[in-house]
N, C-alpha and C. Protein backbone atom coordinates (compact mmCIF):
# COMPACT_ATOMS: atom_id res chain seq x y z
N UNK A 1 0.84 -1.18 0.00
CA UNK A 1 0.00 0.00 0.00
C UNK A 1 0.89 1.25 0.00
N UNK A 2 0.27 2.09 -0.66
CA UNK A 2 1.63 3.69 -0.52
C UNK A 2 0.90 4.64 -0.11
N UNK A 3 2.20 5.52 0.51
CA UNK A 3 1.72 6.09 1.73
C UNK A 3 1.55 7.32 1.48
N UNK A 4 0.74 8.67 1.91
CA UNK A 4 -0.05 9.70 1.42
C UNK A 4 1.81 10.48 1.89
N UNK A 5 1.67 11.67 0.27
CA UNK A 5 2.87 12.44 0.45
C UNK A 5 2.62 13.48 1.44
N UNK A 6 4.04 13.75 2.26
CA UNK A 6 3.73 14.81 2.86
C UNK A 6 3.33 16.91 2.20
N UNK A 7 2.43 17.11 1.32
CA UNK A 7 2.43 18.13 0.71
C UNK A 7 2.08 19.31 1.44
N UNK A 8 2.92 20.75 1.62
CA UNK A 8 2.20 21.32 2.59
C UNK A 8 2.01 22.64 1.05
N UNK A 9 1.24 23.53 1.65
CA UNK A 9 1.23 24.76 1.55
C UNK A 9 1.25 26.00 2.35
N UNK A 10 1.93 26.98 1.58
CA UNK A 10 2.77 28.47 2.05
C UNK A 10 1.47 29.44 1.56
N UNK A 11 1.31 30.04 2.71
CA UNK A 11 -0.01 31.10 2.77
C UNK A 11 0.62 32.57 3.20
N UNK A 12 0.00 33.05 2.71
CA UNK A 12 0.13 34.53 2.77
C UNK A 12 -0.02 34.89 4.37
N UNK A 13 0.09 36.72 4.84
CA UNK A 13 -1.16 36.99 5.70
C UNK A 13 -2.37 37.09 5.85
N UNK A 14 -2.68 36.94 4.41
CA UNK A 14 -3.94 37.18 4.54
C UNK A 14 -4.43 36.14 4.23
N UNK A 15 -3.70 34.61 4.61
CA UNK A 15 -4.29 33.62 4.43
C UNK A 15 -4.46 32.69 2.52
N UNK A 16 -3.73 33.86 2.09
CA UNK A 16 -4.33 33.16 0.50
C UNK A 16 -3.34 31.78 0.36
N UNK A 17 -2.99 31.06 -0.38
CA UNK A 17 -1.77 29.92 -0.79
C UNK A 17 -1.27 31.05 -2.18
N UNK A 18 0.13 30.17 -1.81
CA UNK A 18 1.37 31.42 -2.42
C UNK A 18 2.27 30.32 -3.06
N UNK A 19 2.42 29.30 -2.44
CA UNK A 19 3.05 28.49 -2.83
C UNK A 19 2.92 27.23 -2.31
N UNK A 20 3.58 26.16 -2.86
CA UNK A 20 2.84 24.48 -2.95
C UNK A 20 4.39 24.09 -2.31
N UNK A 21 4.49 23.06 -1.12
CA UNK A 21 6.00 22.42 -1.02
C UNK A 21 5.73 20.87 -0.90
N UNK A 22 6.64 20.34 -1.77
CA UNK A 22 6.56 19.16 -1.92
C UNK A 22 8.22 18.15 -1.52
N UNK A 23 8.30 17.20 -1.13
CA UNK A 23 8.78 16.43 -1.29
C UNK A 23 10.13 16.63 -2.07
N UNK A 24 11.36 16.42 -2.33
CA UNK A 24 12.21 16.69 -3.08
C UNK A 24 11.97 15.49 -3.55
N UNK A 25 11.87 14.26 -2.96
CA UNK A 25 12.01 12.66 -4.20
C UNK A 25 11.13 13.09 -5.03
N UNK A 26 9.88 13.79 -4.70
CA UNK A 26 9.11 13.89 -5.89
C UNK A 26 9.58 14.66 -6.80
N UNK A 27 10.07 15.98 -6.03
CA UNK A 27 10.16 16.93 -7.28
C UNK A 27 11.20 16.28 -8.34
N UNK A 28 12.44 15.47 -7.89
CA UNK A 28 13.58 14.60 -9.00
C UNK A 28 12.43 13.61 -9.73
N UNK A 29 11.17 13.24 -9.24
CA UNK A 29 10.41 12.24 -10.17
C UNK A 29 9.87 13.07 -11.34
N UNK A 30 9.62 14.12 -10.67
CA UNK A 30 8.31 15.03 -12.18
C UNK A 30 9.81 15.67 -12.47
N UNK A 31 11.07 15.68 -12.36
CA UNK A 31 11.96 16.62 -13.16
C UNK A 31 13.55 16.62 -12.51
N UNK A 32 13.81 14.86 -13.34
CA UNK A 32 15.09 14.70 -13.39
C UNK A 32 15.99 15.40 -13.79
N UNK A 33 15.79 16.55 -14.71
CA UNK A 33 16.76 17.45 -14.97
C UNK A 33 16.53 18.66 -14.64
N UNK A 34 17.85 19.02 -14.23
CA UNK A 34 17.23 20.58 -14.01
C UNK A 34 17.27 21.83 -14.89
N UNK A 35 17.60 21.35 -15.84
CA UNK A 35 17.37 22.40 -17.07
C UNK A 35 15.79 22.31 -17.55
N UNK A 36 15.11 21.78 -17.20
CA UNK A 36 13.61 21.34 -17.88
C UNK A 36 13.08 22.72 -17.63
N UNK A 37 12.36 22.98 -18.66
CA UNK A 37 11.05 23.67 -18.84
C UNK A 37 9.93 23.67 -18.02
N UNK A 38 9.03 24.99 -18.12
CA UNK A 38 7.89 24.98 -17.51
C UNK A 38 6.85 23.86 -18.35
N UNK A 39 7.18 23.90 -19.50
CA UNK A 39 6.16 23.15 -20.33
C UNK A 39 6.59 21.62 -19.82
N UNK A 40 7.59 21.01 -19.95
CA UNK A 40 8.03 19.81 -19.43
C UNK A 40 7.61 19.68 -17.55
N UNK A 41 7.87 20.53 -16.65
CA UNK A 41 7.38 20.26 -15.79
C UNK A 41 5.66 20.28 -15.62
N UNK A 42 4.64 21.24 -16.49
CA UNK A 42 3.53 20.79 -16.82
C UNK A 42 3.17 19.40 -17.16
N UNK A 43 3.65 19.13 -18.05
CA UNK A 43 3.59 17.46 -18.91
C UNK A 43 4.07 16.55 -17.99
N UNK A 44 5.21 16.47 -16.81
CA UNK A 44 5.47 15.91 -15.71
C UNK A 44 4.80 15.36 -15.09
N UNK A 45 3.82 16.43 -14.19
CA UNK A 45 2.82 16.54 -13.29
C UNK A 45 1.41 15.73 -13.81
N UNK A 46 0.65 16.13 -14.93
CA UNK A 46 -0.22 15.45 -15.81
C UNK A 46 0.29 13.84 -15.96
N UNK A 47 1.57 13.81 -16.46
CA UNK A 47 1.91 12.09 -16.54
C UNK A 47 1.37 11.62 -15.23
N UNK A 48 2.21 12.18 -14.03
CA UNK A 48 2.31 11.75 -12.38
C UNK A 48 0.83 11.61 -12.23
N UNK A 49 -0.03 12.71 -12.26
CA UNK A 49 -1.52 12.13 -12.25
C UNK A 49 -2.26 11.22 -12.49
N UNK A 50 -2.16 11.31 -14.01
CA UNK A 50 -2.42 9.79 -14.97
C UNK A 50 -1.98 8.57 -14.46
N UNK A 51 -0.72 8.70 -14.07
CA UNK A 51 -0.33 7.20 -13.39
C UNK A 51 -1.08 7.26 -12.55
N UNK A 52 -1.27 8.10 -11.42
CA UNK A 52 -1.30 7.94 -9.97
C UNK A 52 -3.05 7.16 -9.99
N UNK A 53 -3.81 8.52 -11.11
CA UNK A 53 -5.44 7.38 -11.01
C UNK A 53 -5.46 6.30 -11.40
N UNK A 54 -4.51 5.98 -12.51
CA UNK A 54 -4.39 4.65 -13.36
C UNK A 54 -4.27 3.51 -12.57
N UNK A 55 -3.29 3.70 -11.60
CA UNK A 55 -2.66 2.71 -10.64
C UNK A 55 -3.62 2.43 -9.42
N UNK A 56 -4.89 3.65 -8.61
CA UNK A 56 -5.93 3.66 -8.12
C UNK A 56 -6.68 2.67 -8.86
N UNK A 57 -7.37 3.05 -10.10
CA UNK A 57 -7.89 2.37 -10.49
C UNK A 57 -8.13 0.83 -11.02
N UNK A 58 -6.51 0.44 -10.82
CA UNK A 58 -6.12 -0.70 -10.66
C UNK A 58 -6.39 -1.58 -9.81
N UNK A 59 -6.38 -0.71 -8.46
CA UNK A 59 -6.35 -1.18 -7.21
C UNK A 59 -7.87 -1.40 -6.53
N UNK A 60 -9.17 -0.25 -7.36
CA UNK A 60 -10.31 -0.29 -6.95
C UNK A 60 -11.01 -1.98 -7.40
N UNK A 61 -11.82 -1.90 -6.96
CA UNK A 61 -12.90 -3.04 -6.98
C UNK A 61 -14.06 -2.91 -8.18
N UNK A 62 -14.46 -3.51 -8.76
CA UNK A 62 -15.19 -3.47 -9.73
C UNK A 62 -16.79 -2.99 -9.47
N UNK A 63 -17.62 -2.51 -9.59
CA UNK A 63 -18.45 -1.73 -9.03
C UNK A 63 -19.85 -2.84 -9.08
């Protein structure tokens, strides 16, 4: 079973989110290089998703 990432978020004073902090293993998963692009780290994140329901959905039960 895998285990929920620790993701936090960075809020303003006035409470808004400013910024997202994640994990460094992750961030080397969505972007082994560090020359990559915003567009490549977009397309990253979308893959990481896709797997992540794909692999859920693997795991769910048939309805």
């Amino acid at each position: 079973m895998e285990t929920m990432l620790n993701i936090e978020y960075l809020t303003s004073q006035d409470g808004e989110a400013i910024a997202v902090v994640i994990p460094i293993a992750l961030w080397r998963q969505l972007l082994p290089d560090e020359e990559s692009s915003l567009e490549e780290l977009g397309e990253a994140v979308e893959d990481y998703c896709l797997n992540k329901a794909m692999n859920e959905a693997v795991n769910t039960p048939l309805l």
